[in-house]
Protein backbone atom coordinates (compact mmCIF):
# COMPACT_ATOMS: atom_id res chain seq x y z
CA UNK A 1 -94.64 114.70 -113.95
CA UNK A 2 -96.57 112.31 -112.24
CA UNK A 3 -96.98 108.91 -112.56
CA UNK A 4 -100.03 107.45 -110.80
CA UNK A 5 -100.48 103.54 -111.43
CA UNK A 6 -102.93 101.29 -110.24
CA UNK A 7 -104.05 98.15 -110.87
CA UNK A 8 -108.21 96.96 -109.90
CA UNK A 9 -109.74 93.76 -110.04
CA UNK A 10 -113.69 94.05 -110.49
CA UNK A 11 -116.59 92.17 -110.45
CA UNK A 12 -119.00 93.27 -113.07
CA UNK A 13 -122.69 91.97 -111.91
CA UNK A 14 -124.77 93.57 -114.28
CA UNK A 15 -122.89 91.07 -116.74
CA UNK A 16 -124.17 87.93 -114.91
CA UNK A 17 -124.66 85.39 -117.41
CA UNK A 18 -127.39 82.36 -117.13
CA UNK A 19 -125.24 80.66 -114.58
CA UNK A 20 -125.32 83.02 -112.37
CA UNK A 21 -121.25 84.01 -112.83
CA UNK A 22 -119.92 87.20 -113.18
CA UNK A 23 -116.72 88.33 -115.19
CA UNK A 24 -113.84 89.22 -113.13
CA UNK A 25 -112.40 93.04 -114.43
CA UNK A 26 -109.05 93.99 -114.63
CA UNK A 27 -108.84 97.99 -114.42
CA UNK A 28 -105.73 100.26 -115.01
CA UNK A 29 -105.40 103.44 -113.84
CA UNK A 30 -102.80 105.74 -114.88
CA UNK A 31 -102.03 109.51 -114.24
CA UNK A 32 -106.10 109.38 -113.94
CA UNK A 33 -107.15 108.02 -117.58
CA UNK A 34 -108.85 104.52 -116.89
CA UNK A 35 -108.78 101.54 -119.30
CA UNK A 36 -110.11 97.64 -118.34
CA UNK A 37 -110.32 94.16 -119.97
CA UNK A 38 -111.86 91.41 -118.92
CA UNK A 39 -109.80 88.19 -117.34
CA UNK A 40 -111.81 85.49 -118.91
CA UNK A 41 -112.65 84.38 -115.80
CA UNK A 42 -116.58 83.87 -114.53
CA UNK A 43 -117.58 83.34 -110.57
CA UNK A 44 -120.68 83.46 -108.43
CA UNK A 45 -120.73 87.23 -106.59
CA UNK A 46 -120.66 84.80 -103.25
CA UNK A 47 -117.03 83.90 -104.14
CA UNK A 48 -115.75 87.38 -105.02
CA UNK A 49 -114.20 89.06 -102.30
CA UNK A 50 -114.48 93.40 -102.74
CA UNK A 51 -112.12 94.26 -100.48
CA UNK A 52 -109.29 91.93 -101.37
CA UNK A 53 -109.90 91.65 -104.95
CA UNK A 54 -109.68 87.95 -104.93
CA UNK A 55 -111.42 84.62 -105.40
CA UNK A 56 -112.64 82.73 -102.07
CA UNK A 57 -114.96 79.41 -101.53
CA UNK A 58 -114.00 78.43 -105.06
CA UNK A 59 -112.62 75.18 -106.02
CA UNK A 60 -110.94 77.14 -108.54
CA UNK A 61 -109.62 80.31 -105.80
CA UNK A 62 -106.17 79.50 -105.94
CA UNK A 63 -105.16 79.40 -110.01
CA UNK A 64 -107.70 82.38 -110.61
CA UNK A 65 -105.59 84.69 -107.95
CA UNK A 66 -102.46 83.53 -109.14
CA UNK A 67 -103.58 84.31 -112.70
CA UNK A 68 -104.89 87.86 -110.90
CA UNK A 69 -101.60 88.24 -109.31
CA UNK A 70 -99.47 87.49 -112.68
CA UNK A 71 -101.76 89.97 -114.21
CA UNK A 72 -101.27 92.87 -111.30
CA UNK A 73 -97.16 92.18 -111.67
CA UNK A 74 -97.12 92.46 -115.20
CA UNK A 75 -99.04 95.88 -115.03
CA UNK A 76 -96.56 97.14 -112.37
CA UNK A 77 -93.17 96.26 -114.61
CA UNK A 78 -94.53 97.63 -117.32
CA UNK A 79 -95.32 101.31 -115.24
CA UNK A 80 -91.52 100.73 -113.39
CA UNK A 81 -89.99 100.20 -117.01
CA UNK A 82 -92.06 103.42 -118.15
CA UNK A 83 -91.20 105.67 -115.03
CA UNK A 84 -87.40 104.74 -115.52
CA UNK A 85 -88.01 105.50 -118.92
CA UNK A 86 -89.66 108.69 -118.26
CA UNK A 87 -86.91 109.54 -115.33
CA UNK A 88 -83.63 109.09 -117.11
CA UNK A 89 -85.25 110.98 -120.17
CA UNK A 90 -86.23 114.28 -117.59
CA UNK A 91 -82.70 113.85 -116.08
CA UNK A 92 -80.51 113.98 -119.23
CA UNK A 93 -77.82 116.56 -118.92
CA UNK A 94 -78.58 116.82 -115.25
CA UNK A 95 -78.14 113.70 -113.13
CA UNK A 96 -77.50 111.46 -116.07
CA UNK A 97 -75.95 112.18 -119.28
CA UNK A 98 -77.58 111.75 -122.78
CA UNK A 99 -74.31 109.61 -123.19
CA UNK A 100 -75.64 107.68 -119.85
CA UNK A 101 -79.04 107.33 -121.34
CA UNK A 102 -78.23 105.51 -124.39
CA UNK A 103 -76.08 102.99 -122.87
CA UNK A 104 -79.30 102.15 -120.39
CA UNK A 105 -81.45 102.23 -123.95
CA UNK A 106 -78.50 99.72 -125.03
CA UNK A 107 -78.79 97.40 -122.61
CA UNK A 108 -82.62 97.66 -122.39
CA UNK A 109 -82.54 96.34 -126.27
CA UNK A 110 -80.05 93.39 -125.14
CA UNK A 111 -82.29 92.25 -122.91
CA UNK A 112 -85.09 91.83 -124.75
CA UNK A 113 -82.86 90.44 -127.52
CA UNK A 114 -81.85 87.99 -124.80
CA UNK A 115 -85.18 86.64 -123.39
CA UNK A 116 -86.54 86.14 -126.94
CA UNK A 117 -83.42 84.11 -127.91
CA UNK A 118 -83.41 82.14 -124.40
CA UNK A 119 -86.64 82.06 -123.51
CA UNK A 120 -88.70 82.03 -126.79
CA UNK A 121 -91.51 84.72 -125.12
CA UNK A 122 -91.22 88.77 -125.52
CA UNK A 123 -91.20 89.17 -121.72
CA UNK A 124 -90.57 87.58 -118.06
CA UNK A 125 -91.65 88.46 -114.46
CA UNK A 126 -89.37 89.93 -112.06
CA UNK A 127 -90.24 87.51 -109.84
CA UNK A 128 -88.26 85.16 -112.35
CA UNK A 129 -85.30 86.57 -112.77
CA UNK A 130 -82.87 84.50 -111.12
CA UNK A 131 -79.15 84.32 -110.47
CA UNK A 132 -79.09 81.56 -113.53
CA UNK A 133 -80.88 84.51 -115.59
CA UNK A 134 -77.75 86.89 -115.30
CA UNK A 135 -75.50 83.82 -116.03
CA UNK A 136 -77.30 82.66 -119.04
CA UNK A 137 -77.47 86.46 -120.35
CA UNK A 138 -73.45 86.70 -119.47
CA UNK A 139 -72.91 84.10 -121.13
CA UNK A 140 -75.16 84.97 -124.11
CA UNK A 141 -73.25 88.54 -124.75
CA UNK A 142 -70.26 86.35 -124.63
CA UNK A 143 -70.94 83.75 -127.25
CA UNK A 144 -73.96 85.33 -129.63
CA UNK A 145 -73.17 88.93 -129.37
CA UNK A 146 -69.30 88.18 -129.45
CA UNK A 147 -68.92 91.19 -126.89
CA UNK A 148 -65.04 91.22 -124.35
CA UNK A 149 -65.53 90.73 -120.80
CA UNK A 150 -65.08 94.21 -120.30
CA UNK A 151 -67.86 95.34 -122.50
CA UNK A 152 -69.93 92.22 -120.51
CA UNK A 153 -69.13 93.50 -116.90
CA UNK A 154 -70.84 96.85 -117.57
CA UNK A 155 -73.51 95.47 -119.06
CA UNK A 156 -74.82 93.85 -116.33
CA UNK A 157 -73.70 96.49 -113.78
CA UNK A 158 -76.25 98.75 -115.66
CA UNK A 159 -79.06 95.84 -115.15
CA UNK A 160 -77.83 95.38 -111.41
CA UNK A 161 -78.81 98.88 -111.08
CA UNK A 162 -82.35 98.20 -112.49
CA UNK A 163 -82.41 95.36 -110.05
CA UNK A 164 -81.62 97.79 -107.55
CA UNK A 165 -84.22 100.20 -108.24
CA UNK A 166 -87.10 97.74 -107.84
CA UNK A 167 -86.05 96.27 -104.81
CA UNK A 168 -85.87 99.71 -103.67
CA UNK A 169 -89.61 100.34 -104.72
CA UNK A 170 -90.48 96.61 -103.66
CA UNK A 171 -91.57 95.33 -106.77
CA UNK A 172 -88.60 92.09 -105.79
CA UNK A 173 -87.88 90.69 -102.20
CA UNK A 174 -84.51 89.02 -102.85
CA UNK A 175 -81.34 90.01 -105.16
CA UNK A 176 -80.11 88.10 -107.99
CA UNK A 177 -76.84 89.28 -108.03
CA UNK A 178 -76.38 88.51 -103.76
CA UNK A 179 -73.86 85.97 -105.64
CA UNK A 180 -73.28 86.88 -108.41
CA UNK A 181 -69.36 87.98 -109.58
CA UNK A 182 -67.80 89.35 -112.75
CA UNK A 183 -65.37 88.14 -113.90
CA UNK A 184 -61.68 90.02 -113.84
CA UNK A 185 -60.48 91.38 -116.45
CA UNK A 186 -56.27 91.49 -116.90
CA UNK A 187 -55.61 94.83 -119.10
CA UNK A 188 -52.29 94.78 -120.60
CA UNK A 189 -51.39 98.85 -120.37
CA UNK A 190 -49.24 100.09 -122.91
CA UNK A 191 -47.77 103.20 -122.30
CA UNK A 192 -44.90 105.16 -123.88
CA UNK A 193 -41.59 106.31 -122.08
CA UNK A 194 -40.40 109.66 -122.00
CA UNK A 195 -38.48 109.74 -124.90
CA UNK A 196 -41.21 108.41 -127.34
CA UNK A 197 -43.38 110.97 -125.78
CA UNK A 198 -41.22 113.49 -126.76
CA UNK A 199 -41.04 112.19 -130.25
CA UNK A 200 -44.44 112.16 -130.67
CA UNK A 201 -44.91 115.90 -129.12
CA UNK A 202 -42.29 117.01 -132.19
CA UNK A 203 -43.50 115.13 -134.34
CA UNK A 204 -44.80 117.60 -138.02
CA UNK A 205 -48.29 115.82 -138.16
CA UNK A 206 -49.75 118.02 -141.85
CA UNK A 207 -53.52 117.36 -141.04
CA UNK A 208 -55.02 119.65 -138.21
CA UNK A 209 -57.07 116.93 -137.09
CA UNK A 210 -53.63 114.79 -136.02
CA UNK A 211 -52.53 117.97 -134.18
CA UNK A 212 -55.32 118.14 -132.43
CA UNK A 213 -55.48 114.56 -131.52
CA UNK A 214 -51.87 114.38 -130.66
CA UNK A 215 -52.38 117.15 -128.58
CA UNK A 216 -55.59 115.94 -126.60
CA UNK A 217 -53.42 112.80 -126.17
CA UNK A 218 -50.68 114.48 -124.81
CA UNK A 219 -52.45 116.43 -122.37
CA UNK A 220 -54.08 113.09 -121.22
CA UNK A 221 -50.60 111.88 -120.50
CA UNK A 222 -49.27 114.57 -118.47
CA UNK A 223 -52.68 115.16 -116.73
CA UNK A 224 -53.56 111.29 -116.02
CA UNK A 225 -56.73 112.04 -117.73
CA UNK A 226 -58.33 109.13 -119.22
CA UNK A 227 -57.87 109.17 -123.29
CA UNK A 228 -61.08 107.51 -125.33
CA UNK A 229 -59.97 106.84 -128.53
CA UNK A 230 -63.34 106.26 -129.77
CA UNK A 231 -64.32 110.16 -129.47
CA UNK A 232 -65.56 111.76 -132.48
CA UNK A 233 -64.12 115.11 -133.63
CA UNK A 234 -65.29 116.67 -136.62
CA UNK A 235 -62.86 117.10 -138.99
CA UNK A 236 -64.92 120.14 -140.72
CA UNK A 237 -65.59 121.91 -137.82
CA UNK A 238 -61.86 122.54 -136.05
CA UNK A 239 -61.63 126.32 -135.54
């Protein structure tokens, strides 16, 4: 599927009002169906340059095209955040797994969470997001959200890699995470010895569910397969 995105800035003449001003257009154009709004924002058609979509010989030039340019940025996260969206979705069970997929869904809700509780707005520009931003949100998971340092570090690997993807499609010039470091994590590992191994292989579990578990587990052990104890096995569906 493709995902065409542009963003226009207009000058509509034929709405010149008594001043002689025209309104300055936004237009949006994606995967060919066209919407526009106007920006609020009136000049003379001498000060409206076509071919750069901008604002020139105006006293006013420069806060109009930064408004212009605010606009254009916000239109192009919002298509990155939908082609992501639209990517990872197409590329469940192939390149990512629908496991893979929620986590990014996850941490796509904890951010928002996050700049609503910091920042008291529903959204931010790339361009703002700063190595303080990651610290703040770090530190947010930590304290609000009550989440380990383990849980913490992966969260923001999985933004890092959203970082990653827009520098790669040049929507930012410099990385927020150049300096940025997570913190270590000491994991005390508790294994068992030979002999409680053993006990627990003999051991007459009565549910088929424990056997089953025990079993998984043990193969883990012998294997060096990594057991998650938070897998779910239905109970009334063991064959």
């Amino acid at each position: 599927m493709t995902n065409q995105f542009k963003v226009l800035f207009l000058l509509f003449k034929y709405k010149t009002n008594k001043q002689g001003k025209a309104p300055i257009y936004c237009r949006i154009i994606k995967n060919k169906k066209r919407t526009q709004f106007s920006t609020g924002f009136y000049v003379l058609p001498s000060e409206w340059d076509r071919n750069s979509q901008c604002v020139i010989n105006s006293p006013l030039s420069i806060p109009i095209n930064q408004y212009l340019t605010a606009i254009k940025a916000k239109g192009i996260e919002i298509s990155l955040s939908s082609k992501m969206n639209e990517d990872s979705i197409s590329l469940a069970g192939k390149s990512y797994s629908p496991a893979t997929l929620q986590k990014f869904e996850s941490i796509f809700k904890q951010v928002q969470q996050f700049i609503k509780y910091q920042y008291k707005q529903n959204d931010i520009l790339l361009d703002n997001l700063k190595l303080k931003f990651i610290l703040d949100f770090e530190y947010y998971l930590l304290t609000v959200k009550d989440l380990k340092q383990v849980t913490i570090n992966k969260n923001t690997q999985r933004v890092k890699k959203i970082v990653k993807y827009a520098i790669a499609h040049a929507l930012m010039e410099k990385d927020p995470f150049q300096l940025h470091k997570s913190k270590t994590v000491n994991l005390e590992v508790v294994f068992l010895d030979n002999e409680e191994l053993e006990r627990l292989e003999q051991y007459p579990f009565e549910k088929e569910i424990h056997l089953l578990v025990r079993d998984i587990f043990v193969f883990c052990c012998y294997t060096g397969l990594a057991f998650r104890k938070n897998v779910y096995i239905d109970e009334n569906n063991i064959e």
